[in-house]
Every structure is written in C-alpha cells, then in structure tokens.
PDB file of N, CA and C in Angstrom:
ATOM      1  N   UNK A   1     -55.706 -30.468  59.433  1.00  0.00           N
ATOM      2  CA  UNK A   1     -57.126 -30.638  59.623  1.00  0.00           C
ATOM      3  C   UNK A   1     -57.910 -29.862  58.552  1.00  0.00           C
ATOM      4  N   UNK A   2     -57.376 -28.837  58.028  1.00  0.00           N
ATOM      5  CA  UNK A   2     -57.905 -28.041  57.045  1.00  0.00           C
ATOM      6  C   UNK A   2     -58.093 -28.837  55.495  1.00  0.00           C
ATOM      7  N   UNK A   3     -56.958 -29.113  55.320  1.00  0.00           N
ATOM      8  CA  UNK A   3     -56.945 -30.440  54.015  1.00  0.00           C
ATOM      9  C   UNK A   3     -58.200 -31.683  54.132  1.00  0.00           C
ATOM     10  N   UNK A   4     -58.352 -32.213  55.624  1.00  0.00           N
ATOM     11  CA  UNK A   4     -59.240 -32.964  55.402  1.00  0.00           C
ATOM     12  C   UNK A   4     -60.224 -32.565  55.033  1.00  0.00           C
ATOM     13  N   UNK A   5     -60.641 -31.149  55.629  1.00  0.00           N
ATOM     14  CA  UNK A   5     -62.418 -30.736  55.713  1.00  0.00           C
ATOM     15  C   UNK A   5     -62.367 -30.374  54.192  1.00  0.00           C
ATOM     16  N   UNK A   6     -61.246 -30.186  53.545  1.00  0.00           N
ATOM     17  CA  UNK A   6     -61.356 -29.538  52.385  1.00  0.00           C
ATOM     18  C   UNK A   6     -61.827 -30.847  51.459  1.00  0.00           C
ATOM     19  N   UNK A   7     -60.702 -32.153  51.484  1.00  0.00           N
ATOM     20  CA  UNK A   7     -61.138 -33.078  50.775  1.00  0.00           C
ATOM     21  C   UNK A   7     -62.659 -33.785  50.848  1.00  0.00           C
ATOM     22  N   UNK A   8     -63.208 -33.624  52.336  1.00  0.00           N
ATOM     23  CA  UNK A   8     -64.474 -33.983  53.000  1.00  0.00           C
ATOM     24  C   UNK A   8     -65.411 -32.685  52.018  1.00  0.00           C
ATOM     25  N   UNK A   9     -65.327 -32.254  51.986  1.00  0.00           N
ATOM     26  CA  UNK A   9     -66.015 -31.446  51.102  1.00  0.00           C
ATOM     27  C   UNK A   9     -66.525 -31.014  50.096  1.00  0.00           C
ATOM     28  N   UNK A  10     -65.039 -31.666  48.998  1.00  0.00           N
ATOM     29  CA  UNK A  10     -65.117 -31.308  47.350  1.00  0.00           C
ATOM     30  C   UNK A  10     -65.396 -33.217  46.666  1.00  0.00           C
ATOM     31  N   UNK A  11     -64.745 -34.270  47.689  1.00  0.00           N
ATOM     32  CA  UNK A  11     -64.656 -35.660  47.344  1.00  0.00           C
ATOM     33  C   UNK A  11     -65.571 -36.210  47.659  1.00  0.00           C
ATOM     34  N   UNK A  12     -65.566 -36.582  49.404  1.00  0.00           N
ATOM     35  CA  UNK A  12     -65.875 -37.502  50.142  1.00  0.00           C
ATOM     36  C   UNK A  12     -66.582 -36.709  51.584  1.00  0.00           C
ATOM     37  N   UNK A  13     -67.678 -36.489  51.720  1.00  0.00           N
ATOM     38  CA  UNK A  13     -68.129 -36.154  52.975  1.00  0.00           C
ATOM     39  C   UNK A  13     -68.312 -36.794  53.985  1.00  0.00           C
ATOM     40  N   UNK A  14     -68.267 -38.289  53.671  1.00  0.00           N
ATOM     41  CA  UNK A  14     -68.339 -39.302  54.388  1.00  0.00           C
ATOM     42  C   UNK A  14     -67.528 -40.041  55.128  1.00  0.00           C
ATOM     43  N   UNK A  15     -65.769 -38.980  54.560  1.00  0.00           N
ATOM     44  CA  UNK A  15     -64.622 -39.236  54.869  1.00  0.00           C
ATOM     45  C   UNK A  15     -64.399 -39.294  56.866  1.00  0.00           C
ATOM     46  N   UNK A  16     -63.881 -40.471  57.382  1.00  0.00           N
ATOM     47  CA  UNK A  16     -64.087 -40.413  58.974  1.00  0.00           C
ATOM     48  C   UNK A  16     -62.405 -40.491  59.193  1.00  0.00           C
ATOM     49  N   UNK A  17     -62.216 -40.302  60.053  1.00  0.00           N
ATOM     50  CA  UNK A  17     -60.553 -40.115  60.604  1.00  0.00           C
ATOM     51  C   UNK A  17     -60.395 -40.989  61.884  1.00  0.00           C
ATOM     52  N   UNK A  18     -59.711 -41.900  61.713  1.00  0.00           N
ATOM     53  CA  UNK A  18     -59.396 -43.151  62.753  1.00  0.00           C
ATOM     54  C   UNK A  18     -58.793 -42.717  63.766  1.00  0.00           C
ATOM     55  N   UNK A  19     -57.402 -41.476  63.138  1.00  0.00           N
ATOM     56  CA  UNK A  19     -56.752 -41.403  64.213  1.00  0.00           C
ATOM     57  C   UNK A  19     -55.364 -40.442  63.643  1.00  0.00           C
ATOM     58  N   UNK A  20     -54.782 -39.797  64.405  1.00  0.00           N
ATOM     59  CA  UNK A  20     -53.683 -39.006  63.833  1.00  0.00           C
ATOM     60  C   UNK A  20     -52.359 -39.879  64.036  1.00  0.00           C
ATOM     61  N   UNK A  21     -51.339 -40.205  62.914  1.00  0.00           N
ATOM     62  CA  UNK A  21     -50.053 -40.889  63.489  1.00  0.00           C
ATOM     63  C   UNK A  21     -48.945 -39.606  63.367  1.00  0.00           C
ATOM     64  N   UNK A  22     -47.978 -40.204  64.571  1.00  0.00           N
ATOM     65  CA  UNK A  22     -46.600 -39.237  64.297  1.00  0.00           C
ATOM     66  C   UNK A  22     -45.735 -40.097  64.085  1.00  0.00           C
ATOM     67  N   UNK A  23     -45.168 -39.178  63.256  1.00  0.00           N
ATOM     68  CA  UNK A  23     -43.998 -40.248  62.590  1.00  0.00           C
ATOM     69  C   UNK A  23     -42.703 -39.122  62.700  1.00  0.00           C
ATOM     70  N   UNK A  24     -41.771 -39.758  62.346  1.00  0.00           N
ATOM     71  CA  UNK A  24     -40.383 -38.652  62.505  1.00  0.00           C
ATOM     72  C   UNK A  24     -40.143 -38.081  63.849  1.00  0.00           C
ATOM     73  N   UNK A  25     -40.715 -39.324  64.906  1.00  0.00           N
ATOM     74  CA  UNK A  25     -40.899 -39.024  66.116  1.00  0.00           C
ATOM     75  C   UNK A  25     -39.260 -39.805  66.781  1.00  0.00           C
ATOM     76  N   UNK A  26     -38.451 -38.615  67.636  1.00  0.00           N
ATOM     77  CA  UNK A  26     -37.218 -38.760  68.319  1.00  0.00           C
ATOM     78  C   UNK A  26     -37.682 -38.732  69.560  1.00  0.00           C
ATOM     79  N   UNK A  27     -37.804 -39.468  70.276  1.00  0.00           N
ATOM     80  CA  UNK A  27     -37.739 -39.300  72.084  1.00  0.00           C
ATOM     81  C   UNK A  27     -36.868 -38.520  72.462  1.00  0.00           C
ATOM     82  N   UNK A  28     -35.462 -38.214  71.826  1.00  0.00           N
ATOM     83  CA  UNK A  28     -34.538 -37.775  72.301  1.00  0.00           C
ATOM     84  C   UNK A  28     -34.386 -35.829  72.214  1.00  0.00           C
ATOM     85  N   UNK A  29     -35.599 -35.681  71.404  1.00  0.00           N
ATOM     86  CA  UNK A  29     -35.538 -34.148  70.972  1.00  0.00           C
ATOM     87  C   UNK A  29     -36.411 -33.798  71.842  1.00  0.00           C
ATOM     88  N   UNK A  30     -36.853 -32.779  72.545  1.00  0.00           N
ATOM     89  CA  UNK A  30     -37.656 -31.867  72.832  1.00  0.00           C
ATOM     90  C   UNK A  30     -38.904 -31.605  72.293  1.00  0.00           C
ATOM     91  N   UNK A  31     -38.373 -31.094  70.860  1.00  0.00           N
ATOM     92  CA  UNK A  31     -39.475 -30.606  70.112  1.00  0.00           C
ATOM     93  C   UNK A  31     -40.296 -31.840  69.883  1.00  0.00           C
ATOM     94  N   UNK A  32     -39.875 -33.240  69.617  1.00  0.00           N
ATOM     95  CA  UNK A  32     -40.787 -34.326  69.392  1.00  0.00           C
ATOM     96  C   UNK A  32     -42.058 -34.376  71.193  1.00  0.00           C
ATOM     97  N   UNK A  33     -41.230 -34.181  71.615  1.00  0.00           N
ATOM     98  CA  UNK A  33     -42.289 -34.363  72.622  1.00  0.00           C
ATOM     99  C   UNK A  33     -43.196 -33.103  73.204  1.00  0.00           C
ATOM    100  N   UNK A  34     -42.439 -31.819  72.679  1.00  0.00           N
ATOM    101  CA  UNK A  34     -43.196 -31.209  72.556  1.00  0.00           C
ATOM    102  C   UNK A  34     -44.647 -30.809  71.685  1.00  0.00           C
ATOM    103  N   UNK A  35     -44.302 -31.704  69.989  1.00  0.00           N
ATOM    104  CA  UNK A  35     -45.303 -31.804  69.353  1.00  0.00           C
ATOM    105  C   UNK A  35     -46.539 -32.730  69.792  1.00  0.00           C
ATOM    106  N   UNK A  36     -45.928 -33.905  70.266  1.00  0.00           N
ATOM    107  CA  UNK A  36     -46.597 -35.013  71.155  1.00  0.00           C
ATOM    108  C   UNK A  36     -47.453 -34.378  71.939  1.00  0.00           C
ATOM    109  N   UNK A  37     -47.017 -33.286  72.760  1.00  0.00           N
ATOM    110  CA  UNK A  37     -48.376 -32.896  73.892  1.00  0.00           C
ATOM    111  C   UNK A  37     -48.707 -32.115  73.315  1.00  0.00           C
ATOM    112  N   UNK A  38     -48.681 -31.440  72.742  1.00  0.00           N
ATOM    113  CA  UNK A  38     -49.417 -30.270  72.065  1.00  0.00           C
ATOM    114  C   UNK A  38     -50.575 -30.851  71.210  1.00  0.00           C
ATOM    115  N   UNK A  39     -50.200 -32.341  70.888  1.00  0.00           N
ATOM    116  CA  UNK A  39     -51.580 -32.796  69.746  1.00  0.00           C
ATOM    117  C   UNK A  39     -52.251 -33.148  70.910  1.00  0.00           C
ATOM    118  N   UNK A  40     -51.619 -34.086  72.190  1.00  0.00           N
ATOM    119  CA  UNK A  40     -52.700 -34.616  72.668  1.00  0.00           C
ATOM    120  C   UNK A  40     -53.629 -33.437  73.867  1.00  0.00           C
ATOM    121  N   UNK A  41     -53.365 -32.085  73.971  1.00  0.00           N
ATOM    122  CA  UNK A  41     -53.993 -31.448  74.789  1.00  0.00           C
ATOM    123  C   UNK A  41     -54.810 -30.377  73.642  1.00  0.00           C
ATOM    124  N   UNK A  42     -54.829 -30.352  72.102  1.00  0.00           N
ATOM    125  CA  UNK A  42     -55.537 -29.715  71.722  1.00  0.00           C
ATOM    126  C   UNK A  42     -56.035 -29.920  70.446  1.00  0.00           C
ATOM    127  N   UNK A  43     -55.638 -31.295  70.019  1.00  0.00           N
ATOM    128  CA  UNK A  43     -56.535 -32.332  68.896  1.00  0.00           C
ATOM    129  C   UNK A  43     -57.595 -33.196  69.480  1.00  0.00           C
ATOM    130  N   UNK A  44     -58.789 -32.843  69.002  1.00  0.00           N
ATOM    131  CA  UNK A  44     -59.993 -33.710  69.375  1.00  0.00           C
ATOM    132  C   UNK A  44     -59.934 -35.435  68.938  1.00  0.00           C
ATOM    133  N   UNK A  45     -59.359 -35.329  67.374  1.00  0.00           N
ATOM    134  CA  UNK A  45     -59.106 -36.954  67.554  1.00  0.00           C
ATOM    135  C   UNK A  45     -58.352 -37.759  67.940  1.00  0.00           C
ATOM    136  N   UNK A  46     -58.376 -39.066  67.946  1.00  0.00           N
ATOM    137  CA  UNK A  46     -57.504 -39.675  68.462  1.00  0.00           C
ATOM    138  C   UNK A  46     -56.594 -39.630  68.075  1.00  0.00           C
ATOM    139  N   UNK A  47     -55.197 -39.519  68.893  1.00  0.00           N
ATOM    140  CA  UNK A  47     -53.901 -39.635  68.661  1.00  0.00           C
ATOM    141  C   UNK A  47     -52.931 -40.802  68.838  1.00  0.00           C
ATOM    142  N   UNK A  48     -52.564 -41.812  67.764  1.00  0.00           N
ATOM    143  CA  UNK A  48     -52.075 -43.487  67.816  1.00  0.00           C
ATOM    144  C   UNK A  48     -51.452 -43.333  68.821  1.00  0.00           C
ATOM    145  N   UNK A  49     -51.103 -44.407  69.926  1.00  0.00           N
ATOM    146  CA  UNK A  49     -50.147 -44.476  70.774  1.00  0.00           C
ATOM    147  C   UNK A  49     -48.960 -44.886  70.072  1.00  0.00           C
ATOM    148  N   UNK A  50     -48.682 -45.762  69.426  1.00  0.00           N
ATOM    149  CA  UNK A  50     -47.566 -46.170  67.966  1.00  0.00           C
ATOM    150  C   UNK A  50     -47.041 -44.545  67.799  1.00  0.00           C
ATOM    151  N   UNK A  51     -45.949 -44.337  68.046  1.00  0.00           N
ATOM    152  CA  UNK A  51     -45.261 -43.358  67.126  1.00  0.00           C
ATOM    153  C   UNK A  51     -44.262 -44.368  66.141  1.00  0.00           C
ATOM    154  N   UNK A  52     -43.854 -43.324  65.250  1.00  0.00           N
ATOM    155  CA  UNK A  52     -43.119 -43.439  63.957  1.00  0.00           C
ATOM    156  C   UNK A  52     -41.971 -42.891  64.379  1.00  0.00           C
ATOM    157  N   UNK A  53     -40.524 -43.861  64.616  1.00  0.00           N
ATOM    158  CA  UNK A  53     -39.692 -42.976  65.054  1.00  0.00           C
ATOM    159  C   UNK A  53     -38.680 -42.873  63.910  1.00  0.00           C
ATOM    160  N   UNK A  54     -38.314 -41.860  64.047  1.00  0.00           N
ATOM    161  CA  UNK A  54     -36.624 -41.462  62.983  1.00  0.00           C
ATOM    162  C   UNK A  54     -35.884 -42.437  62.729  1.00  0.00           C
ATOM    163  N   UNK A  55     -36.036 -43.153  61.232  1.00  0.00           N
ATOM    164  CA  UNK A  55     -35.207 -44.705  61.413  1.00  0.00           C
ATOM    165  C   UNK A  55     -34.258 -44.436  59.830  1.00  0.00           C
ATOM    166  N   UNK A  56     -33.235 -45.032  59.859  1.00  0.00           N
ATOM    167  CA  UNK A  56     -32.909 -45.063  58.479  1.00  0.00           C
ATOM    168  C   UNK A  56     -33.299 -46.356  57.334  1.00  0.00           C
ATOM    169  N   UNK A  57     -33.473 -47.518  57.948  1.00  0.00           N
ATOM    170  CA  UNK A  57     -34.184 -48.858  57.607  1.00  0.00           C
ATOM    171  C   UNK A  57     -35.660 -47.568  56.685  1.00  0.00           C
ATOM    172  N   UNK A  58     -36.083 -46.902  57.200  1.00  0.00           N
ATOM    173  CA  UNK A  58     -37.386 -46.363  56.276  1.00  0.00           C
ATOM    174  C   UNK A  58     -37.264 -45.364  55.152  1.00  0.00           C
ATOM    175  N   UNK A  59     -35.881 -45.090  55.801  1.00  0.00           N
ATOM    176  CA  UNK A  59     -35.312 -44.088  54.022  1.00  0.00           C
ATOM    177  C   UNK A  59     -34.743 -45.207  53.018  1.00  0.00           C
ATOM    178  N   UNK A  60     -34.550 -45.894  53.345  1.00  0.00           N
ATOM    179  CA  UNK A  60     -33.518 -46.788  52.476  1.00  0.00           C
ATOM    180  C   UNK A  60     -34.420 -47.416  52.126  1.00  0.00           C
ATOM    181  N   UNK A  61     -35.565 -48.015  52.658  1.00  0.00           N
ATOM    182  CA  UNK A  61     -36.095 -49.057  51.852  1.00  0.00           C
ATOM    183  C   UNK A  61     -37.057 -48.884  50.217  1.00  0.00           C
ATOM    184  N   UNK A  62     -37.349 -47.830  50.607  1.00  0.00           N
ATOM    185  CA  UNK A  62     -37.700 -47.377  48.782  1.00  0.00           C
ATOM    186  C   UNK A  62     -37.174 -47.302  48.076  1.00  0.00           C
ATOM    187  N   UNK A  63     -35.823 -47.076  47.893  1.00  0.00           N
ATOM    188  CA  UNK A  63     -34.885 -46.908  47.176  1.00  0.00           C
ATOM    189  C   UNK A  63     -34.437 -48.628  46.874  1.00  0.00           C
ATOM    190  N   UNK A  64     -34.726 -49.559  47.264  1.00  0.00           N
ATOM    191  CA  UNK A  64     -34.628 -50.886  47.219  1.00  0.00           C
ATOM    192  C   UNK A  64     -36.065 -51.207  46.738  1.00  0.00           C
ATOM    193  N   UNK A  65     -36.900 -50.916  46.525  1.00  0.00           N
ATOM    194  CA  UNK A  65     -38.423 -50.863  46.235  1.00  0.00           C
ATOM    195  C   UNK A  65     -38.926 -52.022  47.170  1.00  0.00           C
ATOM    196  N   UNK A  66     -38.896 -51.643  47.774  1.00  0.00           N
ATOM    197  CA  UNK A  66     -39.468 -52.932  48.922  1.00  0.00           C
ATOM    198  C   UNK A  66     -40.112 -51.965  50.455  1.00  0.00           C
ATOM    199  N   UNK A  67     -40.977 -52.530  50.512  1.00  0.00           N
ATOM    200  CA  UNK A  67     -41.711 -52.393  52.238  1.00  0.00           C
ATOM    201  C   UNK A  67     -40.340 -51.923  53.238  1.00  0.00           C
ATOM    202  N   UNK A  68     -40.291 -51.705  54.205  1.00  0.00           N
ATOM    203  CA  UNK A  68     -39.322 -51.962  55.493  1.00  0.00           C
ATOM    204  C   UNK A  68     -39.571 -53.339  56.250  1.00  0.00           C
ATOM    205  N   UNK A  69     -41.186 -53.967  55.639  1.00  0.00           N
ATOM    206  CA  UNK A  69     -40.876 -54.979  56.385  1.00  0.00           C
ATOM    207  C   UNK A  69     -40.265 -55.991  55.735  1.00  0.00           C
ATOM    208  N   UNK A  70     -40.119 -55.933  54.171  1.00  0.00           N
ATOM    209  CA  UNK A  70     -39.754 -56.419  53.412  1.00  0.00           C
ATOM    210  C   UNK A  70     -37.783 -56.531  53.596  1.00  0.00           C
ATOM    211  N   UNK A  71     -37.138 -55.189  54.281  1.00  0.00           N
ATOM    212  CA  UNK A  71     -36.468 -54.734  53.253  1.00  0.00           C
ATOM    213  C   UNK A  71     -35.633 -55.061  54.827  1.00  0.00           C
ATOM    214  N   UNK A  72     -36.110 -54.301  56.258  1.00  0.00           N
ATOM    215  CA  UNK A  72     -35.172 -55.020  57.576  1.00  0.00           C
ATOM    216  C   UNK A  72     -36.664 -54.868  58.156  1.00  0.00           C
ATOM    217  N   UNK A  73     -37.244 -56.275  58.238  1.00  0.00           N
ATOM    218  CA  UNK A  73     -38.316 -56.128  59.436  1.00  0.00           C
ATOM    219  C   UNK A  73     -37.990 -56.361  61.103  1.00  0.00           C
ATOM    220  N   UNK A  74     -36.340 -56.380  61.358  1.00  0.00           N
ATOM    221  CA  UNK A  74     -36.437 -56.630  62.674  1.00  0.00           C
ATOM    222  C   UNK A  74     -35.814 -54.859  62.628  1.00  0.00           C
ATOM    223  N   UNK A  75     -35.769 -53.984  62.125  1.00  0.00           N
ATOM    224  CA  UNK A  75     -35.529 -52.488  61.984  1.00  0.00           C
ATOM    225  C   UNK A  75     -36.731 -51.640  63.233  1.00  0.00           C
ATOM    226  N   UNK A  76     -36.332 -50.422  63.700  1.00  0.00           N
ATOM    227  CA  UNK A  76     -36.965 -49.896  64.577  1.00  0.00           C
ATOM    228  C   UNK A  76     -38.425 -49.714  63.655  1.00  0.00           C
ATOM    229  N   UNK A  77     -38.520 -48.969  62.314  1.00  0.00           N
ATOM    230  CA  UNK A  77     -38.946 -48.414  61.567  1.00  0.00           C
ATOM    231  C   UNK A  77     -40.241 -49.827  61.313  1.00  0.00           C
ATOM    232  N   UNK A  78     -39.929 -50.943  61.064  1.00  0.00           N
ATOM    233  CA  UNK A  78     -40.770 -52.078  60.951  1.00  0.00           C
ATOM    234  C   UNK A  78     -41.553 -52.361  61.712  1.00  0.00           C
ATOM    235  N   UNK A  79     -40.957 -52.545  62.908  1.00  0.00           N
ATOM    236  CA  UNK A  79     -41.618 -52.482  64.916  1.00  0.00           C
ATOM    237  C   UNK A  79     -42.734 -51.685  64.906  1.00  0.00           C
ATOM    238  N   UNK A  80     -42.177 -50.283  64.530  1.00  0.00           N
ATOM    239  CA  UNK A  80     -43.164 -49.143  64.728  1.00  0.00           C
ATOM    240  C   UNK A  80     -44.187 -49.180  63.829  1.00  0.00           C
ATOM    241  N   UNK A  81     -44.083 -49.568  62.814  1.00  0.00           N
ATOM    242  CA  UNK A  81     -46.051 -49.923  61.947  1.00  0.00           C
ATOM    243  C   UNK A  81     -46.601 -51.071  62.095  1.00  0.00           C
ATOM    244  N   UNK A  82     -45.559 -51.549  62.273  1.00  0.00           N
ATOM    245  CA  UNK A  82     -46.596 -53.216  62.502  1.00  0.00           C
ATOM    246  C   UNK A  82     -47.384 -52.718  64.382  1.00  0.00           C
ATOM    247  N   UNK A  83     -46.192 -52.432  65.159  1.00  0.00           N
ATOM    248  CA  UNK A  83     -47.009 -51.899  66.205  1.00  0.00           C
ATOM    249  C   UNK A  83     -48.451 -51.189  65.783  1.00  0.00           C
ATOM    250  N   UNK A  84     -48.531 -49.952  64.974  1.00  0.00           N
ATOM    251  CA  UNK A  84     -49.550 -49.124  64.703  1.00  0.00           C
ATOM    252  C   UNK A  84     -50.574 -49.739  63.996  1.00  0.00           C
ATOM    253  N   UNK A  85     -49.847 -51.162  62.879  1.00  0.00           N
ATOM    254  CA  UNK A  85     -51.459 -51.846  62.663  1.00  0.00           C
ATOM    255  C   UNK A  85     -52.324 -52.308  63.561  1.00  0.00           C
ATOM    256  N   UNK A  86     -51.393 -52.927  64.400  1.00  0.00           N
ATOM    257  CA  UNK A  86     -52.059 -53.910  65.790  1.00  0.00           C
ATOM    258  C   UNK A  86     -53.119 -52.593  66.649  1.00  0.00           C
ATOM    259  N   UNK A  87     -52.464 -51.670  66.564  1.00  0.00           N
ATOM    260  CA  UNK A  87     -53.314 -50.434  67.272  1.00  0.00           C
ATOM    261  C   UNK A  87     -54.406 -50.255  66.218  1.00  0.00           C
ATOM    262  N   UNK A  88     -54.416 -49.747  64.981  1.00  0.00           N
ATOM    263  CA  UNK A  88     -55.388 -49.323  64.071  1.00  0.00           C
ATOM    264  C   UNK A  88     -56.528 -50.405  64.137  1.00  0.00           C
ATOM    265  N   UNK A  89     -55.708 -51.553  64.228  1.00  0.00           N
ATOM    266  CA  UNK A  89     -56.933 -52.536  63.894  1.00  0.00           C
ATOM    267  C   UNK A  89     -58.185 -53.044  64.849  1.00  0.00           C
ATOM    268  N   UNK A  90     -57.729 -52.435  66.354  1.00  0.00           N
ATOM    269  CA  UNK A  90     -58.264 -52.420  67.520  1.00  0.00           C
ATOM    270  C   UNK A  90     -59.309 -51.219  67.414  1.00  0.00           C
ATOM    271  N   UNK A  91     -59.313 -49.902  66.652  1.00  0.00           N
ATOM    272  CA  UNK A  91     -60.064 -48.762  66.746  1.00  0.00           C
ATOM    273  C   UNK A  91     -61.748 -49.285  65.905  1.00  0.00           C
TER     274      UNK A  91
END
C-alpha cells in the first residue's frame, strides 16, 4: 500500500485501486489462508474473490512465450484469471 501512495504521488494521483489479487494462493497451507484473513479483516479495499493458486502451467508458460491461456488453458492457473477477469470486469 505504501508503493501505491508513493506512485499516486510522484506519477499519477488519480491512480484508483479496483481491488487486491492473491496469487500463489495454496488452500492446502495454513499460511495461505492465514494471509487470506488477515487481508480481508484489515485491508480497506476490496479483496478479488478469484485467488491465484500455485500452478506449474504458470511457470512454464513464459518460458514458451505464450499466455497460460495460450500455453494450457484448461490448466488450474488459466481457470483462475479468466475467473478474476469475469470478477474484475463486474467491479
């Protein structure tokens, strides 16, 4: 949040924030869901319902220079942004 106010400051003051995404998000860890409530009980903006989960389809696909949706769009990693456009585009 500090980076934004900073860029809002020296760039763009006009800069607005849609929404916070998590990405590198494991259901299966603790700490992911511990970061999860911790944004949503003490970040004022909105927090995507779309998480970004831990996929390898999203490491690999740059290295192929291609999208993930490009590269495996039936991949967890594909699901999960196309999910988050459908959300973004609703805000």
């Amino acid at each position: 949040m500090q980076t934004i106010a900073k860029v809002k400051k020296a760039f763009n003051p006009k800069l607005k924030i849609k929404g916070i995404v998590v990405v590198m998000f494991d259901v299966r860890r603790k700490l992911s869901q511990e970061v999860l409530a911790y944004l949503r009980e003490n970040v004022k903006e909105k927090i995507f319902g779309s998480q970004i989960r831990l996929n390898v389809k999203l490491a690999e696909a740059p290295s192929f220079g291609k999208s993930v949706l490009d590269y495996d769009n039936a991949s967890n990693g594909a699901k999960d942004y196309t999910a988050l456009a459908a959300e973004f585009c609703q805000v």
